[in-house]
Structure formats: C-alpha cells, structure tokens
Protein backbone atom coordinates (compact mmCIF):
# COMPACT_ATOMS: atom_id res chain seq x y z
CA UNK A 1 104.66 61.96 78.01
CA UNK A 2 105.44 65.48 77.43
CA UNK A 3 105.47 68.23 79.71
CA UNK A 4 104.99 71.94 79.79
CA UNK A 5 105.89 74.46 81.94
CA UNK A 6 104.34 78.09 81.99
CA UNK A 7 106.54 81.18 83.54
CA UNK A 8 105.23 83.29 86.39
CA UNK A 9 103.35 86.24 84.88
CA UNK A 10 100.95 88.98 85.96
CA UNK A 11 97.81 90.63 84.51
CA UNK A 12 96.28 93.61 84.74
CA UNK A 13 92.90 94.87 83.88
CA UNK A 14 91.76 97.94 86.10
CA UNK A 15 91.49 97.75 89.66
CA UNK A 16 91.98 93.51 89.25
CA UNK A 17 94.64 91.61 88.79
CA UNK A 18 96.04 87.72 88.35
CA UNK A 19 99.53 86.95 89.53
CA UNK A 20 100.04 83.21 88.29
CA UNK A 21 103.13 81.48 89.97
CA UNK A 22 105.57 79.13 87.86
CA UNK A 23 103.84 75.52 87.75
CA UNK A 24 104.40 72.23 85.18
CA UNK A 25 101.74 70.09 84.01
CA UNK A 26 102.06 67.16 81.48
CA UNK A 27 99.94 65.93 78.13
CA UNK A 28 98.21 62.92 80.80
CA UNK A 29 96.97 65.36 82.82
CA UNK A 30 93.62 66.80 83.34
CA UNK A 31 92.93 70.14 84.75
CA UNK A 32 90.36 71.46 86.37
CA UNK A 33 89.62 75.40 87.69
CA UNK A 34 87.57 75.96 90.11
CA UNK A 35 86.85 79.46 91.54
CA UNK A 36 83.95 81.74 92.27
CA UNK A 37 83.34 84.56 88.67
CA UNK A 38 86.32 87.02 88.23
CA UNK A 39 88.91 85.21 89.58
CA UNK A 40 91.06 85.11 86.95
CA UNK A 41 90.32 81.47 84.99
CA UNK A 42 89.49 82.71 82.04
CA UNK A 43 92.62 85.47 81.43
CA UNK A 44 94.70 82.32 82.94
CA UNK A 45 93.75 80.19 80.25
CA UNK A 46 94.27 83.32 77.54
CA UNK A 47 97.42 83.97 78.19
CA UNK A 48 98.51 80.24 77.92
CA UNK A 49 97.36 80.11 75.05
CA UNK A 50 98.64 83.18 73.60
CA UNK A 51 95.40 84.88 72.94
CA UNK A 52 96.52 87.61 75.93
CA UNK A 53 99.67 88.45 76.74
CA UNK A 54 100.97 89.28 80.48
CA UNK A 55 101.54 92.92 81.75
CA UNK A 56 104.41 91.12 83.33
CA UNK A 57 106.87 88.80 83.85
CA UNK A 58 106.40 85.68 81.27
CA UNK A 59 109.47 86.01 78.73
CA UNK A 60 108.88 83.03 76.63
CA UNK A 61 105.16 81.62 77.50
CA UNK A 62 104.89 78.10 75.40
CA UNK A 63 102.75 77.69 72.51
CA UNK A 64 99.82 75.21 73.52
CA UNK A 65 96.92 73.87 72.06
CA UNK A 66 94.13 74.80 74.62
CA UNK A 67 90.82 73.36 74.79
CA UNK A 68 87.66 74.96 76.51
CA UNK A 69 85.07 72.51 77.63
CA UNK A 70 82.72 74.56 80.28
C-alpha cells in the first residue's frame, strides 16, 4: 500500500483563496469532497495534480495520477 503526502500550500485567485493544510492519504483509499460551489475542490484537486501550481508554500508537490468522477 503506498502512500502520498501533499505539502501545505495556498492559492490565490482574486478576492478568494484556498489554504490546504499538510495531510497523507494512501492508494486504498477513497476520497470524497464535499462542499457548497467555490470552495476550493476543484483548484485542490489541480494543484495535486500539477495542472495549477500554488501561490505558496508547496516546494515539492508529488506527481499523482488523479481521477475526476463527478
């Protein structure tokens, strides 16, 4: 079982912003976001997997493969 780790990191985009805490998760695992629109799930799931990149923090972000299933 592998796991993966993503840095704490903060975005930017106008007046809005997402501050994402360090947190783990592992290849078994399923996750699920919930949250009301422009809350950030979206530009979370970007900049794990590399399609964004943080205004801050997040030195070394890992490479992932991310899958979207709405």
């Amino acid at each position: 079982m592998a796991g993966y780790e993503y840095p704490t990191m903060t975005k930017r985009m106008g007046s809005c912003g997402l501050d994402v805490t360090l947190g783990q998760f592992t290849d078994s695992e399923i996750l699920v976001l919930l949250g009301d629109n422009w809350t950030g799930r979206t530009t979370f799931i970007r900049m794990l997997a590399g399609k964004l990149q943080p205004d801050e923090g997040a030195s070394c972000i890992p490479v992932l493969n991310v899958s979207y299933k709405p």
